[in-house]
Protein backbone atom coordinates (compact mmCIF):
# COMPACT_ATOMS: atom_id res chain seq x y z
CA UNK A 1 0.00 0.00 0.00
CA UNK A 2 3.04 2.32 0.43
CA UNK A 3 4.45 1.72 -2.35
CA UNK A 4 1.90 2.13 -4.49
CA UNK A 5 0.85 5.81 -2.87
CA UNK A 6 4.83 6.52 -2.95
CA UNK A 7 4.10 5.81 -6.99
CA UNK A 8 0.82 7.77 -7.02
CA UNK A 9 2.83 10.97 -5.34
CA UNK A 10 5.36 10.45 -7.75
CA UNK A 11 3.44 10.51 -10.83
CA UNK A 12 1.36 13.36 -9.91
CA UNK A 13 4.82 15.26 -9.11
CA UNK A 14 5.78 14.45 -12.89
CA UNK A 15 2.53 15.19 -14.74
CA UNK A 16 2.83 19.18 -12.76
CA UNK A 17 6.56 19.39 -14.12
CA UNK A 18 5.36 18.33 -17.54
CA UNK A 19 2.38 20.51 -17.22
CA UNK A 20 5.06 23.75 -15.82
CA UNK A 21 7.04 22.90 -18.50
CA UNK A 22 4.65 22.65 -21.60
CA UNK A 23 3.59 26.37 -19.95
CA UNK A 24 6.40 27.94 -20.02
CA UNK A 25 7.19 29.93 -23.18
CA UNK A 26 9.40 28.70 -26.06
CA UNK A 27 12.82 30.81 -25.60
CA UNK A 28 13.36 32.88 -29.18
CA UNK A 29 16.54 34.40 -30.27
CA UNK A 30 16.83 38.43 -29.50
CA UNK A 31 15.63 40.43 -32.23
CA UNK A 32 17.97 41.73 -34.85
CA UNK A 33 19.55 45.19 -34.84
CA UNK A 34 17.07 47.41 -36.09
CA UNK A 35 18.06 48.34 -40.14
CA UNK A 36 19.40 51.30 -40.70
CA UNK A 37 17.03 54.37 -42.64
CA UNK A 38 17.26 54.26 -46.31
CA UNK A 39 17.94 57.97 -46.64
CA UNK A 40 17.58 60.90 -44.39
CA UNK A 41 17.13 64.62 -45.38
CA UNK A 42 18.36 67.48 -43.27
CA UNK A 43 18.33 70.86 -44.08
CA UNK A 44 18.41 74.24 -42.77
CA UNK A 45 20.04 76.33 -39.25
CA UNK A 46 19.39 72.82 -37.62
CA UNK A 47 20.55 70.29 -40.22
CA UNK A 48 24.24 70.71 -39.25
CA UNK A 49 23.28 69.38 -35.56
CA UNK A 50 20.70 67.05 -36.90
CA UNK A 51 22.63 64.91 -39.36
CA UNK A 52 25.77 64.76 -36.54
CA UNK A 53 23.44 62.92 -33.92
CA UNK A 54 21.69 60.89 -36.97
CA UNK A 55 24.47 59.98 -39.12
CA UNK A 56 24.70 55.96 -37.34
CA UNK A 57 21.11 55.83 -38.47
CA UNK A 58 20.73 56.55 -42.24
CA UNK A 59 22.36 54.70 -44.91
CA UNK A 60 22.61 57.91 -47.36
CA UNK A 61 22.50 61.33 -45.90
CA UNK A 62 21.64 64.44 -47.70
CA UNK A 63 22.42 67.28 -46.56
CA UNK A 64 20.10 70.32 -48.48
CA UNK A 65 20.84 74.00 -48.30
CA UNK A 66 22.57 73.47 -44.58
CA UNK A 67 23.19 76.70 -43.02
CA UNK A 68 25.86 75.71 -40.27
CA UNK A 69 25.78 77.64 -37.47
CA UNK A 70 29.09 79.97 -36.07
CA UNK A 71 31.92 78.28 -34.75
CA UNK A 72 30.22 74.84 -35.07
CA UNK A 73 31.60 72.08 -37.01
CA UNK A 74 29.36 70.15 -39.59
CA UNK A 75 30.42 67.04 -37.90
CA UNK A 76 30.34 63.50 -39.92
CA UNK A 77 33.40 61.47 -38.37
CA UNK A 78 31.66 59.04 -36.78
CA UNK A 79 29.70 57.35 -39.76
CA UNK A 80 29.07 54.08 -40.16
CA UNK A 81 31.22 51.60 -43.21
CA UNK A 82 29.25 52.31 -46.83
CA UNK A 83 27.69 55.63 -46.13
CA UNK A 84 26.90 57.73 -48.78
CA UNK A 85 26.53 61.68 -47.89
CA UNK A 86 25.41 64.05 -50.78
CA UNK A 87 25.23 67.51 -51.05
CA UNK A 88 22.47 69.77 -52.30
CA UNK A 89 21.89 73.54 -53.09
CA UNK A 90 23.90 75.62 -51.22
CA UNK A 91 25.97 74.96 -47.83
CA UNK A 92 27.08 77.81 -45.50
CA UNK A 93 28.78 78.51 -42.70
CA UNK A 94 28.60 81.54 -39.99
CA UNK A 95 31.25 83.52 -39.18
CA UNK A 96 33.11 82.86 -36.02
CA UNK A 97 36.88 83.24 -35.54
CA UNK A 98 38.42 79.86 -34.34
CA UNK A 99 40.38 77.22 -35.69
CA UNK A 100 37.82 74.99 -37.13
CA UNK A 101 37.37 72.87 -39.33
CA UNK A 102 33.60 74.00 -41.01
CA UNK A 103 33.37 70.44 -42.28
CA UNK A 104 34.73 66.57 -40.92
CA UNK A 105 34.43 63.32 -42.67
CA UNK A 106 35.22 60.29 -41.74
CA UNK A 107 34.86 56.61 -42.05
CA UNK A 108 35.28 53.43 -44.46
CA UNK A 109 33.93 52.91 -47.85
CA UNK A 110 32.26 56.39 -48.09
CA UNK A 111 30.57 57.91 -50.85
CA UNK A 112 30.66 61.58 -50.82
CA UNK A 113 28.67 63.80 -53.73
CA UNK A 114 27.81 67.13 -54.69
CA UNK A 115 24.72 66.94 -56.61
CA UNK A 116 24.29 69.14 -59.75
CA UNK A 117 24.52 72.96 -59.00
CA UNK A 118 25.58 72.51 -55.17
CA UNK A 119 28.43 74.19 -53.78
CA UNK A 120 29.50 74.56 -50.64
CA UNK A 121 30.03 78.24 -49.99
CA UNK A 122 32.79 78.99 -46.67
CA UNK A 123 31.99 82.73 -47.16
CA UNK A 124 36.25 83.23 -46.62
CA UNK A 125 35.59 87.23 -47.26
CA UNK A 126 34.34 87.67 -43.78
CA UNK A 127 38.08 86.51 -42.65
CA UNK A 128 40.12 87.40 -45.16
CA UNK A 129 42.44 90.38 -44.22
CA UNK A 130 45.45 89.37 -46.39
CA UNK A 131 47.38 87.68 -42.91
CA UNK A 132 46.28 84.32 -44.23
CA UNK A 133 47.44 81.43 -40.95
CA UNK A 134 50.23 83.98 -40.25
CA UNK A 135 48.74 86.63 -38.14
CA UNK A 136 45.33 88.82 -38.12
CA UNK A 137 41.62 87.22 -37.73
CA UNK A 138 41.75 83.14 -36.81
CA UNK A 139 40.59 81.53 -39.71
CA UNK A 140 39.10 78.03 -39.63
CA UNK A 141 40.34 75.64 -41.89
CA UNK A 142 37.48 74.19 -44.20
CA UNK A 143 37.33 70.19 -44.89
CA UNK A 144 38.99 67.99 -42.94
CA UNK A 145 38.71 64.37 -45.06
CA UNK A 146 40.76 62.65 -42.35
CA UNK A 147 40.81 58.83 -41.71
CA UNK A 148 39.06 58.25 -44.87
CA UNK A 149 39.71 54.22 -46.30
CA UNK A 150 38.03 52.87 -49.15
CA UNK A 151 36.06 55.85 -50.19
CA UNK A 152 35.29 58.65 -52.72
CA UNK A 153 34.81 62.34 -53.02
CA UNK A 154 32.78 63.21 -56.32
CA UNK A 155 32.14 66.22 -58.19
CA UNK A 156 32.55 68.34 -54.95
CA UNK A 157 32.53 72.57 -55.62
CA UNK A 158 33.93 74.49 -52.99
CA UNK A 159 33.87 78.30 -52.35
CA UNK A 160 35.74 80.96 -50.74
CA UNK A 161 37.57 78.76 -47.59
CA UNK A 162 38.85 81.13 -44.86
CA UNK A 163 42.89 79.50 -45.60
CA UNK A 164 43.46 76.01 -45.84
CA UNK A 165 40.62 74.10 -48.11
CA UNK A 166 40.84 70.53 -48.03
CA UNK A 167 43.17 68.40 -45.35
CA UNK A 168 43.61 64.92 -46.37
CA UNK A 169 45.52 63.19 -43.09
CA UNK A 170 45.50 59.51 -42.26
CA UNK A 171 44.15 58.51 -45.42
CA UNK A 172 43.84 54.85 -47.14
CA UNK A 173 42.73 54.17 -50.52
CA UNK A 174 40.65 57.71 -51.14
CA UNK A 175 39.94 58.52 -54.42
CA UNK A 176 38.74 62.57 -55.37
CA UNK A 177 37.19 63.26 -58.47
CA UNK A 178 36.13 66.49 -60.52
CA UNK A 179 36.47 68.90 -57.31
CA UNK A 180 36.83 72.41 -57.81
CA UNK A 181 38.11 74.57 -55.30
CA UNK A 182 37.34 78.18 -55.68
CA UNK A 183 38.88 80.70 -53.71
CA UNK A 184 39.96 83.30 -56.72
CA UNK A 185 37.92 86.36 -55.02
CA UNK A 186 40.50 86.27 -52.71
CA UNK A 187 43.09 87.70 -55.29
CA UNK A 188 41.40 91.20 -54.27
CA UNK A 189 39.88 90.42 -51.59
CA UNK A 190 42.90 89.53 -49.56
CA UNK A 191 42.50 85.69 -49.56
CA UNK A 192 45.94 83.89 -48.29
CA UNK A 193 47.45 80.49 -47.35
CA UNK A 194 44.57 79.15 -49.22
CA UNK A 195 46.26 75.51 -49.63
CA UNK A 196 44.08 73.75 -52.15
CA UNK A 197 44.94 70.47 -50.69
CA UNK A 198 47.40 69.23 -48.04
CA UNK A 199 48.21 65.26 -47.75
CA UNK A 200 49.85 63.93 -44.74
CA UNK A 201 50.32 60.58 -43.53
CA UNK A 202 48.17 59.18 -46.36
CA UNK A 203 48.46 55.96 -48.72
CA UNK A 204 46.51 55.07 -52.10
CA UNK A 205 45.16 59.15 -52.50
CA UNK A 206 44.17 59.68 -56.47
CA UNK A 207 42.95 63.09 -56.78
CA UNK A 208 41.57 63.52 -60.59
CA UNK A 209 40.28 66.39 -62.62
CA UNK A 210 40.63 68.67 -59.86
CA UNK A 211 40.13 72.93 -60.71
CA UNK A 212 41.83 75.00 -58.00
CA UNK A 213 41.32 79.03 -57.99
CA UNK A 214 43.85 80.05 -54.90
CA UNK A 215 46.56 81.78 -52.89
CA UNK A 216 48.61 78.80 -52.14
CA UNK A 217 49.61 75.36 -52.57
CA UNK A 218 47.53 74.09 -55.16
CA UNK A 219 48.58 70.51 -54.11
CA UNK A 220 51.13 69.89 -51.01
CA UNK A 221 52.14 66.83 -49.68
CA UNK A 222 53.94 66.54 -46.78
CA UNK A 223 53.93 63.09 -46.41
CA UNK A 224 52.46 59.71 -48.08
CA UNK A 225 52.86 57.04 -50.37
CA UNK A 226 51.27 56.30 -53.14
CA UNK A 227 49.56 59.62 -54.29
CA UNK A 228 48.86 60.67 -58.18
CA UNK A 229 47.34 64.21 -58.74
CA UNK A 230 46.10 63.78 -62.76
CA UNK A 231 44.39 65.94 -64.78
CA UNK A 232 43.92 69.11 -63.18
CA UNK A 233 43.90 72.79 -63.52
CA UNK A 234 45.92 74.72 -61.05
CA UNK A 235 45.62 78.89 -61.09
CA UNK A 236 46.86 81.49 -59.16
CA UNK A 237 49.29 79.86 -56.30
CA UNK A 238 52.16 78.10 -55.64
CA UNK A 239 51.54 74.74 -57.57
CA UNK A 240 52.21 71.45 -57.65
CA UNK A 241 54.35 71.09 -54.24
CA UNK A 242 56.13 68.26 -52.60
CA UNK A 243 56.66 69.77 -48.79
CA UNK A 244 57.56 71.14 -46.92
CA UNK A 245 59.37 68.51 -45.53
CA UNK A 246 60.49 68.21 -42.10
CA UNK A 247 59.79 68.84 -39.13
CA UNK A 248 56.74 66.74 -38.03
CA UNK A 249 56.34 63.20 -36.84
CA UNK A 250 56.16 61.69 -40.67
CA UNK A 251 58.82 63.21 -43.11
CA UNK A 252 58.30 60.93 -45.34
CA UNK A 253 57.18 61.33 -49.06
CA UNK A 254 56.97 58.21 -51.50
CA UNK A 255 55.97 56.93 -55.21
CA UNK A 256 54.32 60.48 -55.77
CA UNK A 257 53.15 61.09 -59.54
CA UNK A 258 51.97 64.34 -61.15
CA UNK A 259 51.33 63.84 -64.36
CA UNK A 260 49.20 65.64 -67.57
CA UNK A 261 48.36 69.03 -65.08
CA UNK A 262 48.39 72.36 -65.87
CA UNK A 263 49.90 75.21 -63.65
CA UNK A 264 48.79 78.66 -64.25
CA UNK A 265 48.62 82.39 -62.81
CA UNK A 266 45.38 84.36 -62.23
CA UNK A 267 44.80 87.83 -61.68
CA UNK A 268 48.00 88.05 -59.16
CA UNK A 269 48.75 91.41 -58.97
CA UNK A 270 45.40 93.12 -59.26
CA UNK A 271 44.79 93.36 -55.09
CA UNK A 272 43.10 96.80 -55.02
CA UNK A 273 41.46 95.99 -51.21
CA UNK A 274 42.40 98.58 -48.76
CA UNK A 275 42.57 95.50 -45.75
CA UNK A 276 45.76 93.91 -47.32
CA UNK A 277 48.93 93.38 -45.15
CA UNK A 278 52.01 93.96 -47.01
CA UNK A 279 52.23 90.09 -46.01
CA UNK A 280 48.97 89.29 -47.51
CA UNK A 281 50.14 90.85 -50.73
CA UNK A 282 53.70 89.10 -50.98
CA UNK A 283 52.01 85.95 -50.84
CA UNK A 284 49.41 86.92 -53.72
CA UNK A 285 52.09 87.82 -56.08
CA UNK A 286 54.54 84.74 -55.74
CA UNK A 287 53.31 82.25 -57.87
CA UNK A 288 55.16 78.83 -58.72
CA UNK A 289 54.74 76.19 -61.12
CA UNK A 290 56.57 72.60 -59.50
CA UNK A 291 58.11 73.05 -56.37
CA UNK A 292 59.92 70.74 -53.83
CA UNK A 293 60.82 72.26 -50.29
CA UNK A 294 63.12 70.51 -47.74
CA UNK A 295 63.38 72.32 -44.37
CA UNK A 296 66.98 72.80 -43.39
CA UNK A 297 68.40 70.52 -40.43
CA UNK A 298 65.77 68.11 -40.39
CA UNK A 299 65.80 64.58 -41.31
CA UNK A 300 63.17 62.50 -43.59
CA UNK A 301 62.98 61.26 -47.25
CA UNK A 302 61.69 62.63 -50.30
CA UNK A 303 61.69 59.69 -53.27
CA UNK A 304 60.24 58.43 -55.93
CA UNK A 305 58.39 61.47 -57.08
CA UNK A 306 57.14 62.14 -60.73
CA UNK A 307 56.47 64.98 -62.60
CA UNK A 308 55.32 64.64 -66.02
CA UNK A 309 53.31 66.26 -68.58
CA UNK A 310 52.87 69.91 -67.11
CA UNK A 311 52.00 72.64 -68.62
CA UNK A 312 53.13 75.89 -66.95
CA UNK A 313 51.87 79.21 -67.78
CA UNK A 314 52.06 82.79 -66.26
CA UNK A 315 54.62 82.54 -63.49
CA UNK A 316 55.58 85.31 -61.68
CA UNK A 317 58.23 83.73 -59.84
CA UNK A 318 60.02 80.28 -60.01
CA UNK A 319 58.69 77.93 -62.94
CA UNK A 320 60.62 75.19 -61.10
CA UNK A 321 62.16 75.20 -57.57
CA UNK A 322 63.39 72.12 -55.63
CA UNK A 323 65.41 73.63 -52.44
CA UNK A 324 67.06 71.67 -49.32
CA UNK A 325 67.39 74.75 -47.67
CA UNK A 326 63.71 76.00 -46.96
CA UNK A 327 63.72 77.72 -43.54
CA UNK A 328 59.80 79.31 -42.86
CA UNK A 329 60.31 80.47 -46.73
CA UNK A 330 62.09 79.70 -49.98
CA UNK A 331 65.75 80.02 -49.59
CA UNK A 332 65.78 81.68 -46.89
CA UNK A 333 68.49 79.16 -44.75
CA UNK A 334 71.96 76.50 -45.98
CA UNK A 335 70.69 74.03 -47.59
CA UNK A 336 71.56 70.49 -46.04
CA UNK A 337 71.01 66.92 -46.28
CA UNK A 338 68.99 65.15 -43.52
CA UNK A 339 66.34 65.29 -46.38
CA UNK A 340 67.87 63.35 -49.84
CA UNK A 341 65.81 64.06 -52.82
CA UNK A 342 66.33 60.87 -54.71
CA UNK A 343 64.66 58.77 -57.56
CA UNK A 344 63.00 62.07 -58.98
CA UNK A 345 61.47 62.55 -62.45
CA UNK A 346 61.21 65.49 -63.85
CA UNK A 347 60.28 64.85 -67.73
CA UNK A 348 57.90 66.94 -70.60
CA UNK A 349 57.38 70.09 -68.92
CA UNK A 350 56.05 73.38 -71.49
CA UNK A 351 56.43 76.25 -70.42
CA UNK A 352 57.69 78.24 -73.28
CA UNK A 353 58.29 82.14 -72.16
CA UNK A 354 55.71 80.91 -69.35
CA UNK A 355 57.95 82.83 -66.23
CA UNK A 356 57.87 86.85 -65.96
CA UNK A 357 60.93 88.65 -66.56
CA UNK A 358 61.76 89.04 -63.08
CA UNK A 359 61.28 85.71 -62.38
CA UNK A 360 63.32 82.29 -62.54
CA UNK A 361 63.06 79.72 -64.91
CA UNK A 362 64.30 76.92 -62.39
CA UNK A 363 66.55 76.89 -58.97
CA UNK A 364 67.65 73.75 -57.46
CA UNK A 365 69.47 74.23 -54.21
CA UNK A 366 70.56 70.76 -52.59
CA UNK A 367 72.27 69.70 -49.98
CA UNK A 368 76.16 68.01 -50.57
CA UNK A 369 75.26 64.54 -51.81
CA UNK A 370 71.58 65.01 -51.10
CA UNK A 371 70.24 64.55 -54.54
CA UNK A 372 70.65 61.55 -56.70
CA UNK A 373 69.25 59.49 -59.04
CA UNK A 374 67.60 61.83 -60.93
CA UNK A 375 66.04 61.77 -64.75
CA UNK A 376 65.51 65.15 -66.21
CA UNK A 377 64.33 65.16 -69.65
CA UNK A 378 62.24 67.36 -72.14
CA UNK A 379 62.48 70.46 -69.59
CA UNK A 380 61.18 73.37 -71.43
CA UNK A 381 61.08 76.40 -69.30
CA UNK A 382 61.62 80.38 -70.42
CA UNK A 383 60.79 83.68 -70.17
CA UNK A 384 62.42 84.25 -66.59
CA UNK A 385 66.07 84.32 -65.30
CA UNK A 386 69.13 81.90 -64.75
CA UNK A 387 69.02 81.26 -61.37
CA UNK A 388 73.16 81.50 -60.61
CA UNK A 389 73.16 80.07 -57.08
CA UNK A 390 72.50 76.46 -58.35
CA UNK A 391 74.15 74.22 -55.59
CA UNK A 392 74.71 70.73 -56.09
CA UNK A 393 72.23 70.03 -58.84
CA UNK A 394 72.51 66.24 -60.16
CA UNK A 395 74.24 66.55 -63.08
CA UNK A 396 71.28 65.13 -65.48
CA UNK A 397 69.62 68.60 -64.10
CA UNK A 398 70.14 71.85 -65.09
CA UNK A 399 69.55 75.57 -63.83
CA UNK A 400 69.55 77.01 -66.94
């Protein structure tokens, strides 16, 4: 009789687990991450602010007629890989003096567009007083396209920067096509260290059919492998610039190509504005076709570096100037050799009476034993001086 209510106890015992158990609810995976918006719009004295905090949740962002508050950054370095970010109607920015930059980019496999007719205007009038970086209002740079892998910049049109357009730092793999940079108002309007764009520390950068109206460097590069500048239009500034070099953490500069570009002057010379610096107007009127800068007494590497197919036109002051003596401005200090320029092609340059009459055709200034390896061929440069303070040039080169 025990036993069988010990087995009556028991059974009952296992038909409430079974009956718990069929109860309970089945256990389901967690949900997926929520999908990310197909394409968000922002626009207006908010849409700066707006597409920052959104910019994880939309897969294309476009940003229409933005009017970016003073002093703020339009702010886009956190997006995720495979955005695309497109620009519409007009972009501007309020005036504020601080450092900047009016515009950050960042991530991998980007896709960055102006649409037809947009431009992205940095009003640099309200800042420009002819001091450029070097003194007078603080300016804020414009576009920083730092840590950038994998990506593109497309048919970009940008306006008036306060100084320094584009920065391109920390860069793998970026490609920039048909962007024009447009800063010639500042020719009388006292526009200065208007860098078109500055590479540091970059790998794999192709810039392609670029148009750049400026002040400055059309193209420097400080540092980086791997970089070709094709196809473009460069007018009223210093050029097509390796440097300078020295001085920062990389000094390094590497397989660098320019080839089938075209250098030219713009109105240089016609600053009328009654805010220009004496400063502001110097830099204006110097205007360079190829130019490679060493800083004297520091150590790095320029090599490997191309020039081919360039057309120079209009130079007021060196048509080509590679120096190992650059000390805070041209050949200013003693040139040395901590910096070798080696494995450099220079090869099919025109520029036929293309330097004023005050100017230089070409200067090299190098360093004892600092440049080698050079091929110099098809170099057709007139119009300006013979530089007679050649040092050191390879013999393959020639000042004259």
């Amino acid at each position: 009789m025990v036993k069988l209510f010990e087995h009556a106890v028991l059974a009952a015992l296992a038909a409430c687990a079974m009956a718990k158990h069929i109860a309970e609810p089945a256990v389901t995976a967690p949900p997926s991450l929520q999908k990310r918006a197909t394409s968000c719009t922002f626009s207006g004295s908010q849409g700066a602010s707006s597409a920052s905090v959104s910019q994880k949740s939309c897969s294309t962002i476009i940003l229409s007629d933005v009017a970016v508050p003073s002093g703020v950054t339009l702010d886009l370095s956190d997006l995720p890989d495979e955005t695309t970010v497109i620009f519409e109607g007009e972009t501007t920015w309020g005036y504020e003096e601080w450092d900047g930059p009016l515009l950050q980019i960042s991530g991998t496999g980007i896709t960055i567009e102006g649409a037809s007719g947009a431009y992205l205007n940095g009003n640099g009038a309200l800042w420009w007083d002819g001091e450029g970086s070097n003194g007078g209002k603080t300016k804020p740079k414009f576009f920083y396209a730092h840590d950038l892998t994998d990506s593109t910049i497309t048919n970009l049109h940008i306006q008036n920067t306060p100084v320094q357009a584009v920065s391109i730092d920390n860069a793998d793999g970026l490609t920039i096509t048909d962007m024009t940079i447009d800063d010639s108002d500042g020719d009388s309007e006292g526009g200065a260290n208007t860098d078109g764009f500055d590479i540091g520390s970059s790998t794999n950068v192709i810039i392609t059919g670029a148009n750049v109206y400026n002040q400055d460097d059309c193209i420097a590069i400080n540092s980086g492998t791997e970089i070709t500048v094709e196809n473009s239009v460069c007018s009223g500034g210093h050029g097509l610039s390796i440097g300078s070099v020295g001085g920062r953490d990389d000094n390094t500069v590497d397989t660098v190509t320019f080839n089938n570009n075209e250098v030219k002057s713009s109105v240089n010379g016609k600053a009328t504005s009654s805010n220009l610096s004496n400063q502001g107007l110097f830099l204006m009127l110097l205007n360079t076709g190829i130019r490679i800068k060493a800083t004297e007494g520091d150590t790095g590497s320029i090599k490997g570096v191309t020039y081919s197919e360039i057309t120079l036109e209009d130079i007021s002051k060196y048509g080509i100037l590679i120096e190992q003596n650059y000390d805070g401005g041209d050949l200013k200090g003693d040139p040395t050799s901590g910096i070798p320029i080696t494995d450099l092609t220079i090869e099919n340059i025109s520029g036929t009476d293309a330097v004023d009459s005050d100017g230089y055709n070409i200067v090299i200034v190098c360093g004892s034993d600092a440049c080698s390896d050079w091929t110099w061929s098809d170099v057709n440069i007139s119009g300006g001086k013979t530089y007679s303070d050649c040092e050191n040039a390879p013999s393959s080169a020639s000042c004259s």
